[in-house]
N, C-alpha and C. Protein backbone atom coordinates (compact mmCIF):
# COMPACT_ATOMS: atom_id res chain seq x y z
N UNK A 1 115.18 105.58 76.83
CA UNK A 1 114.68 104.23 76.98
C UNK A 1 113.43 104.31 77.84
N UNK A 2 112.66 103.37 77.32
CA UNK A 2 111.09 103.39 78.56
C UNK A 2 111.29 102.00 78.94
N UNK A 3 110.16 101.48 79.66
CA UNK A 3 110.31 100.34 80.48
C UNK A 3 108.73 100.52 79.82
N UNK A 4 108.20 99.40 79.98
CA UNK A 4 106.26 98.65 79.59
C UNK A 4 105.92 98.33 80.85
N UNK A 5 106.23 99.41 82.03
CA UNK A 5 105.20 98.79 83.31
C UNK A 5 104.94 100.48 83.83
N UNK A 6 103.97 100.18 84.47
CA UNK A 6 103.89 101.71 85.34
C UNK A 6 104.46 101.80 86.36
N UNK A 7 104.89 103.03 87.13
CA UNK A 7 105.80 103.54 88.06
C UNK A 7 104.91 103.32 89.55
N UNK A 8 104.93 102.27 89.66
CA UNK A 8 104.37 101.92 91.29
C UNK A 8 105.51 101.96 92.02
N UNK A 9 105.31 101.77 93.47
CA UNK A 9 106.52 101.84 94.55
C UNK A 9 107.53 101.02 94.16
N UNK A 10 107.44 99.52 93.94
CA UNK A 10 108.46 98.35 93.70
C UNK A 10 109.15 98.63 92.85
N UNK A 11 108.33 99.31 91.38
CA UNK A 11 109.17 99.10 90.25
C UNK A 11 110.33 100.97 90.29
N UNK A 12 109.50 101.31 90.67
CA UNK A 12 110.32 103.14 91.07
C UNK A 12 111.75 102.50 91.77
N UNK A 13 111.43 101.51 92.64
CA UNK A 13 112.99 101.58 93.36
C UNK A 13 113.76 100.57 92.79
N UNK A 14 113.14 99.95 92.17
CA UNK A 14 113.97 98.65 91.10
C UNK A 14 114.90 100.22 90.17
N UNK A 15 114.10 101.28 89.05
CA UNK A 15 114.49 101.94 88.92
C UNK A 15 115.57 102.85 88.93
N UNK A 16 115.07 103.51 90.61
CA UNK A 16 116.16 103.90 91.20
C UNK A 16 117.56 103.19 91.34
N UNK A 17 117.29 102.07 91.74
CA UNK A 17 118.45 101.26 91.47
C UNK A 17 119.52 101.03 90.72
N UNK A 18 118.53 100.86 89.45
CA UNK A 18 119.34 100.51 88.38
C UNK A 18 120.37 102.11 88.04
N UNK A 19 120.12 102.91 88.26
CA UNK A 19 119.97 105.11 88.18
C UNK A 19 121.40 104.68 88.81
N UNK A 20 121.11 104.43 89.67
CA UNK A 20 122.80 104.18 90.90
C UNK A 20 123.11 103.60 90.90
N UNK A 21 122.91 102.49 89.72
CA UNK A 21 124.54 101.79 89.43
C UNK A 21 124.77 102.13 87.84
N UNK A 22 124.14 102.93 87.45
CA UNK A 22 124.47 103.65 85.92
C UNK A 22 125.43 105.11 86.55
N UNK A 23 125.44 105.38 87.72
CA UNK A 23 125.86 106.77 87.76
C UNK A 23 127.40 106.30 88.37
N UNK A 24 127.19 105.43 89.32
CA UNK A 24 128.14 105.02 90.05
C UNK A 24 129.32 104.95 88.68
N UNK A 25 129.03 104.17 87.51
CA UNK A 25 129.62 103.37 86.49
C UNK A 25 130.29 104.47 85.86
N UNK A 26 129.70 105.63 85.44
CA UNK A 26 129.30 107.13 84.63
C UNK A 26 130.68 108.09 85.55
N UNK A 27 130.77 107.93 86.88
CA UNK A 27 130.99 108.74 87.87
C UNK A 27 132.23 107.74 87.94
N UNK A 28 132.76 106.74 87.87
CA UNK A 28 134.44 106.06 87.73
C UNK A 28 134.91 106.35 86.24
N UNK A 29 134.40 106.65 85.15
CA UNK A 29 134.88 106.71 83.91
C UNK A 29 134.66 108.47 83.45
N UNK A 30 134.32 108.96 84.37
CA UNK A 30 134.74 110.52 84.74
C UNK A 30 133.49 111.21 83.27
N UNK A 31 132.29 110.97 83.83
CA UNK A 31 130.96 111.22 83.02
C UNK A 31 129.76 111.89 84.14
N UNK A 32 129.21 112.74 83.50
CA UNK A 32 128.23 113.68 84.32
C UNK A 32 127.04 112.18 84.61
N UNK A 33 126.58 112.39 85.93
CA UNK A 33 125.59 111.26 86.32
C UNK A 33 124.25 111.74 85.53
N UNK A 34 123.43 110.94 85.31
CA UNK A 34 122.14 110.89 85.08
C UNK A 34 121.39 111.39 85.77
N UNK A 35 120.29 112.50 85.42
CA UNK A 35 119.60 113.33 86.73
C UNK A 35 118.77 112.02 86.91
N UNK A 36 118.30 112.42 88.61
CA UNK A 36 117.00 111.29 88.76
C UNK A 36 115.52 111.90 88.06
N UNK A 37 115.48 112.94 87.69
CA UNK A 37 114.23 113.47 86.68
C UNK A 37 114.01 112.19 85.42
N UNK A 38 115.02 111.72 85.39
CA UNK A 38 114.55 110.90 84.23
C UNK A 38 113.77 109.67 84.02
N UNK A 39 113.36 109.41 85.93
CA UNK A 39 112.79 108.70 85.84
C UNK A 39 111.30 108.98 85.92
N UNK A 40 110.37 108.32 85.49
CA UNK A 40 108.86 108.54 85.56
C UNK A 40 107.89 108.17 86.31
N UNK A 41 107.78 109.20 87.33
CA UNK A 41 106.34 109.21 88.63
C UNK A 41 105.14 109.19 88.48
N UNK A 42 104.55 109.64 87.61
CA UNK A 42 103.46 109.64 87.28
C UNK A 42 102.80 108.30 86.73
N UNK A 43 101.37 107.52 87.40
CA UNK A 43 101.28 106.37 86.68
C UNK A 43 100.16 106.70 85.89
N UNK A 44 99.60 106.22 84.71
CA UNK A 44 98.45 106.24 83.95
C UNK A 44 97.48 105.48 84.52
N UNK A 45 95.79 105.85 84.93
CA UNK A 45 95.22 105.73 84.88
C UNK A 45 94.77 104.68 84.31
N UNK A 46 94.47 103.21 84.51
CA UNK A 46 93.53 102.63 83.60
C UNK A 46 92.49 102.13 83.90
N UNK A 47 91.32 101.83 83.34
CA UNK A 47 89.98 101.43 83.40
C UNK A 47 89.96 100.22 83.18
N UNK A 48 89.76 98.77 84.16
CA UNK A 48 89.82 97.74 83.74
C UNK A 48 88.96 97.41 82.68
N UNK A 49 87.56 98.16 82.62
CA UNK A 49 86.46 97.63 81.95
C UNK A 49 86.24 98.26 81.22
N UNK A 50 87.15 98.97 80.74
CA UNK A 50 87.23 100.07 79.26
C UNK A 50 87.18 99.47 77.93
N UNK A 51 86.88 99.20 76.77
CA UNK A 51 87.18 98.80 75.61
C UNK A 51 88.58 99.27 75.11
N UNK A 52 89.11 98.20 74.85
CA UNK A 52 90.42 98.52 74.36
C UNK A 52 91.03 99.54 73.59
N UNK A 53 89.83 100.23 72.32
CA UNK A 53 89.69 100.82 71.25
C UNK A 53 89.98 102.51 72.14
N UNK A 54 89.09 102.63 73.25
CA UNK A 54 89.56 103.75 73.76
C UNK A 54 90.82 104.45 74.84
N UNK A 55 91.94 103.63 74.71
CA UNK A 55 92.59 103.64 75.41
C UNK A 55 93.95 104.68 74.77
């Protein structure tokens, strides 16, 4: 699953969040937790004043 926002501080720990209460859930019904690798650090670059066409 992806999310349509980039990985800034707020939304990383909204993220995280959600990670630990999927594992918590995963981890009572006797299921391997979700690595935190799966979430995405890296943000893209964008150019406000870029033409759309090159993006």
């Amino acid at each position: 699953m992806s999310f349509p926002f980039e990985p800034y501080a707020p939304i990383r720990r909204q993220q995280y969040s959600i990670l630990h209460g999927v594992n918590r859930v995963r981890k009572a019904a006797g299921l391997e937790p979700v690595p935190s690798s799966c979430i995405w650090l890296k943000r893209r670059i964008y150019r406000p004043f870029e033409p759309m066409a090159t993006r």
